[in-house]
C-alpha atoms as a PDB file:
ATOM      1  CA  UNK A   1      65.819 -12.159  45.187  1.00  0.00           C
ATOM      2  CA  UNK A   2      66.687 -14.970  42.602  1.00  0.00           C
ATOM      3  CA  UNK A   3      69.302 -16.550  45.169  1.00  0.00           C
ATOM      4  CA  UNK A   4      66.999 -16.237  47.725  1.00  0.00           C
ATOM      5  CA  UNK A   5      63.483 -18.480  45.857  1.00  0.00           C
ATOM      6  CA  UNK A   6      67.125 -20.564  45.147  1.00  0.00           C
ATOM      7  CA  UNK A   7      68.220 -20.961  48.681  1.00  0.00           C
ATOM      8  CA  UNK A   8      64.295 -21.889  49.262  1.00  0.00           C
ATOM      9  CA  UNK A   9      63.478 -24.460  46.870  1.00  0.00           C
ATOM     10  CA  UNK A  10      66.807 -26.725  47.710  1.00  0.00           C
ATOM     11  CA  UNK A  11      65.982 -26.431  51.169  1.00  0.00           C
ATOM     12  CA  UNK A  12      62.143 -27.589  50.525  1.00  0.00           C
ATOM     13  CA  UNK A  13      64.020 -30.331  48.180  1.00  0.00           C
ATOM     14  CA  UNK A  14      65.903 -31.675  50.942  1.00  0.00           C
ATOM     15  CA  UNK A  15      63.322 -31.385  53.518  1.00  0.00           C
ATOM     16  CA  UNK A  16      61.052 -33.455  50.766  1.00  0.00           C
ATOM     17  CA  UNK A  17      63.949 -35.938  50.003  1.00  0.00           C
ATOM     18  CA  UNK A  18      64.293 -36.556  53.890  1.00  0.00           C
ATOM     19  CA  UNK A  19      60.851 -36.670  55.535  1.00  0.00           C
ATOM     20  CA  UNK A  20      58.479 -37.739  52.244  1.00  0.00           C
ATOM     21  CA  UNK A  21      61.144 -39.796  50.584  1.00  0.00           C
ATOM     22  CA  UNK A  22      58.995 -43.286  51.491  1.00  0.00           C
ATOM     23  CA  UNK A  23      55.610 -41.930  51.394  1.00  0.00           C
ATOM     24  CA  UNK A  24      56.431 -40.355  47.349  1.00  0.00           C
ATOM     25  CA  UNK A  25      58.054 -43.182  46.249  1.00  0.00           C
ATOM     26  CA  UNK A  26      55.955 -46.301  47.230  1.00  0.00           C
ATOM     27  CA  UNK A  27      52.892 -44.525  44.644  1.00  0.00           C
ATOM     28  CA  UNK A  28      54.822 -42.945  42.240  1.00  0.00           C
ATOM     29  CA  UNK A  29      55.467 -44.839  39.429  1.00  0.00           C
ATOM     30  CA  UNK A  30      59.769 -45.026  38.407  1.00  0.00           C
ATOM     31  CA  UNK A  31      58.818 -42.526  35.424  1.00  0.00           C
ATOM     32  CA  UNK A  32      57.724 -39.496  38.566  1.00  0.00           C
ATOM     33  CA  UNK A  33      59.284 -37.559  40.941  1.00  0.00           C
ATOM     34  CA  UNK A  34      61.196 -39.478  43.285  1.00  0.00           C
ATOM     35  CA  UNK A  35      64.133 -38.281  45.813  1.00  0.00           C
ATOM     36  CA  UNK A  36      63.574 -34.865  44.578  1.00  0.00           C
ATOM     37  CA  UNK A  37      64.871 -34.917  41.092  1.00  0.00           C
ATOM     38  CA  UNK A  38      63.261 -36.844  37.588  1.00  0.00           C
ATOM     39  CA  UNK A  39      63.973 -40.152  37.327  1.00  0.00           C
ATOM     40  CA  UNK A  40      64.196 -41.648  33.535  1.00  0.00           C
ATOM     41  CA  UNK A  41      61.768 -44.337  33.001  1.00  0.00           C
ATOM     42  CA  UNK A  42      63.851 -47.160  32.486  1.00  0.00           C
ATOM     43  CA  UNK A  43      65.117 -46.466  36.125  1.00  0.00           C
ATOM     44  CA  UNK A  44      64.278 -49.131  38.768  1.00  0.00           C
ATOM     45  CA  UNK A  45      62.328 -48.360  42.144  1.00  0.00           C
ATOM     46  CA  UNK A  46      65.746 -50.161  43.772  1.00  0.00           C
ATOM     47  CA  UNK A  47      66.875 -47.254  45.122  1.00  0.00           C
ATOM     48  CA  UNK A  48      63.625 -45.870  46.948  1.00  0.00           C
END
């Protein structure tokens, strides 16, 4: 059951870091989620 919610969430991961990628990242600040995965806060929006 645990590899299964596994197999789930990376495949609602990648479906977020393909389709809402843009949307996310253009009003999230560099400190939110963006691409899928936490993103420090001293990273730059560069690679949105």
């Amino acid at each position: 059951m645990l590899l299964y919610a596994l197999i789930i969430e990376i495949a609602i991961l990648m479906l977020y870091n393909n389709n809402i990628k843009n949307a996310v990242s253009s009003v999230m600040p560099a400190g939110g989620w963006v691409e899928g995965r936490r993103v420090l806060l001293w990273a730059s929006p560069a690679d949105v």
